[in-house]
Protein backbone atom coordinates (compact mmCIF):
# COMPACT_ATOMS: atom_id res chain seq x y z
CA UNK A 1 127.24 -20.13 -28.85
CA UNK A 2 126.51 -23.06 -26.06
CA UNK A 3 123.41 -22.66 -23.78
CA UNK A 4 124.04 -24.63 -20.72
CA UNK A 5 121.09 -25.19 -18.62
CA UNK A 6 121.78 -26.03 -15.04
CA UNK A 7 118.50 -27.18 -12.68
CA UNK A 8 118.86 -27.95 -8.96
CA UNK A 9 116.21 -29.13 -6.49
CA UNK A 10 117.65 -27.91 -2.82
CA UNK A 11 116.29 -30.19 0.10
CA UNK A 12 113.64 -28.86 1.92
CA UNK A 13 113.84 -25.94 4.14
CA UNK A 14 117.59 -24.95 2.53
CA UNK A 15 116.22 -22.64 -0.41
CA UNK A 16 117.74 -19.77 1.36
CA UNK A 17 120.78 -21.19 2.40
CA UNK A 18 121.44 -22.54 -1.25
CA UNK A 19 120.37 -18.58 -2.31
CA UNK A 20 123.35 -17.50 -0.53
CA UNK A 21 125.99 -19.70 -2.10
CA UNK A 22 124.62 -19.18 -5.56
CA UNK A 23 124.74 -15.25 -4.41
CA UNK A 24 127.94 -15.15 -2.81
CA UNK A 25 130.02 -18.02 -4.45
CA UNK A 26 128.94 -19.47 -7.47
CA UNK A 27 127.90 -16.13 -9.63
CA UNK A 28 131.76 -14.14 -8.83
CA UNK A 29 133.26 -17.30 -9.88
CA UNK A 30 130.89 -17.82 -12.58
CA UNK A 31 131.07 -14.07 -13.93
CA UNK A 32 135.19 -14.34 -14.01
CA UNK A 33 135.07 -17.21 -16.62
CA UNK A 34 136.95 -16.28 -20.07
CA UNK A 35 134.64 -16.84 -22.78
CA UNK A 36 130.98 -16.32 -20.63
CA UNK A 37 128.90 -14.42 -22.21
CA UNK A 38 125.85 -13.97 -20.07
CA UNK A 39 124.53 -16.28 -16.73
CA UNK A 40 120.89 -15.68 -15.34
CA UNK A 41 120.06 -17.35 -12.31
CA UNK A 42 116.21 -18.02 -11.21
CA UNK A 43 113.86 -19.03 -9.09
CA UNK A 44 110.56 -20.86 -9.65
CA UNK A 45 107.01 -18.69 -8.97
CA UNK A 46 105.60 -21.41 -7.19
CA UNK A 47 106.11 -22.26 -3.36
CA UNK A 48 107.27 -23.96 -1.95
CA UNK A 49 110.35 -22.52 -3.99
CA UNK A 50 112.69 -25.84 -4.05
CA UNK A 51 114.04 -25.47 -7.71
CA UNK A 52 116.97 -23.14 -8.61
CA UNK A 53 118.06 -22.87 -12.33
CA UNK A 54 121.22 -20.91 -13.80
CA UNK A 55 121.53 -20.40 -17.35
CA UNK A 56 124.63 -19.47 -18.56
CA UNK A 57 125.48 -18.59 -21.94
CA UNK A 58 129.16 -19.35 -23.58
CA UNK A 59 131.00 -18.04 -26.62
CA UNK A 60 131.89 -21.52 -27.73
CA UNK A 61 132.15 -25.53 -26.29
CA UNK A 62 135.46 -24.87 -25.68
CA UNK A 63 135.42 -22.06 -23.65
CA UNK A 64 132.37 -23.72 -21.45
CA UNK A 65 134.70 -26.47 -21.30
CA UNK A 66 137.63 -24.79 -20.13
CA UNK A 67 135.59 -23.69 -17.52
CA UNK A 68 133.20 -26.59 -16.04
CA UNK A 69 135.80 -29.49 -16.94
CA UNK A 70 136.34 -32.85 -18.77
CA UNK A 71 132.42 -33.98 -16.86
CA UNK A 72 130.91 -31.02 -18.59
CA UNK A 73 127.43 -33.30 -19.62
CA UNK A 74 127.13 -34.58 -16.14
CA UNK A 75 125.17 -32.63 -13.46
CA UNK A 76 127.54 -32.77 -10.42
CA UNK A 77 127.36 -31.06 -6.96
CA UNK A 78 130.30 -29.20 -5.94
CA UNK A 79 131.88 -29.88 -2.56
CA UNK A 80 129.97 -28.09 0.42
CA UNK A 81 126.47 -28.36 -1.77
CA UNK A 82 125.70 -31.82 -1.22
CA UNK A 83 123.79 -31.34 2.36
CA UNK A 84 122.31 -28.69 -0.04
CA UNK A 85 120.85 -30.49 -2.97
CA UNK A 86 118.36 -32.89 -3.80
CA UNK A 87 118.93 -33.14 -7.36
CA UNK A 88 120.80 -31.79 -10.49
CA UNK A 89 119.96 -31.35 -13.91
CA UNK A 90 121.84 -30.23 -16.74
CA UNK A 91 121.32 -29.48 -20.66
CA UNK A 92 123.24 -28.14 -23.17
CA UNK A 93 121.95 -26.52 -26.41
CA UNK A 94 123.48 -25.04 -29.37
CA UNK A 95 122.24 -21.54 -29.77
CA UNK A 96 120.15 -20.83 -32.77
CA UNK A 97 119.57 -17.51 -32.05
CA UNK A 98 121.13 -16.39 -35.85
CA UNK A 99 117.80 -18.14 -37.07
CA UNK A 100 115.86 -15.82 -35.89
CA UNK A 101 117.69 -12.59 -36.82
CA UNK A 102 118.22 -11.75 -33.33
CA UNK A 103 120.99 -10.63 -31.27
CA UNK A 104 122.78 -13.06 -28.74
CA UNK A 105 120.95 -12.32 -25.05
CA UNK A 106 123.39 -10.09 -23.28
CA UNK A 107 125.91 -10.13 -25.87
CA UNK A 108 129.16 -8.01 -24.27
CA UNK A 109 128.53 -4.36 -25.78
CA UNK A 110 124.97 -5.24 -26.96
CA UNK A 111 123.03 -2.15 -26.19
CA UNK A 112 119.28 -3.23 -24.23
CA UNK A 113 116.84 -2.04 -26.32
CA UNK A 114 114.25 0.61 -24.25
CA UNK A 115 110.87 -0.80 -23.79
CA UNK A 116 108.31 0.34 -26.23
CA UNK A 117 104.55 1.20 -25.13
């Protein structure tokens, strides 16, 4: 599994604004994509809140490719952002997670285990 970390600083005063597209463009189109397991989006505690992150987690480098393109290690802003967006960050990571004996986060058909306590 690929872990592709994705870290945006919006401009100031346009956190909500860049809230919206995230909310209303970005996540349907994200959530469609063959071979996505899971995609958390988040916002930082502190304020002012100017950093967005989405974490999105694919079944294999091919299928993330398939999806973000041949630029796949570059951070880029998609058309309609850029008044948006200060700066973009992105990271990819190989997912270890079968080191630890644990199931992949929001693996399709993964049952959420009740909390305890």
């Amino acid at each position: 599994m690929i872990i592709r970390v994705f870290r945006m600083r919006v401009k100031p005063g346009m956190h909500r604004e860049y809230e919206a597209l995230i909310r209303e463009q970005v996540v349907p189109l994200m959530r469609g994509a063959p071979g996505l397991i899971s995609l958390h989006v988040g916002a930082p505690l502190d304020d002012p809140p100017e950093e967005f992150l989405l974490m999105s987690i694919w079944r294999d480098l091919r299928s993330m490719q398939a999806f973000v393109g041949r630029r796949w290690r570059e951070a880029f802003v998609l058309p309609g952002e850029e008044h948006l967006v200060a700066e973009s960050i992105v990271d990819h990571y190989e997912s270890l997670d079968d080191l630890a004996g644990v199931a992949p986060v929001g693996a399709v058909g993964a049952a959420a285990e009740p909390p305890t306590g």
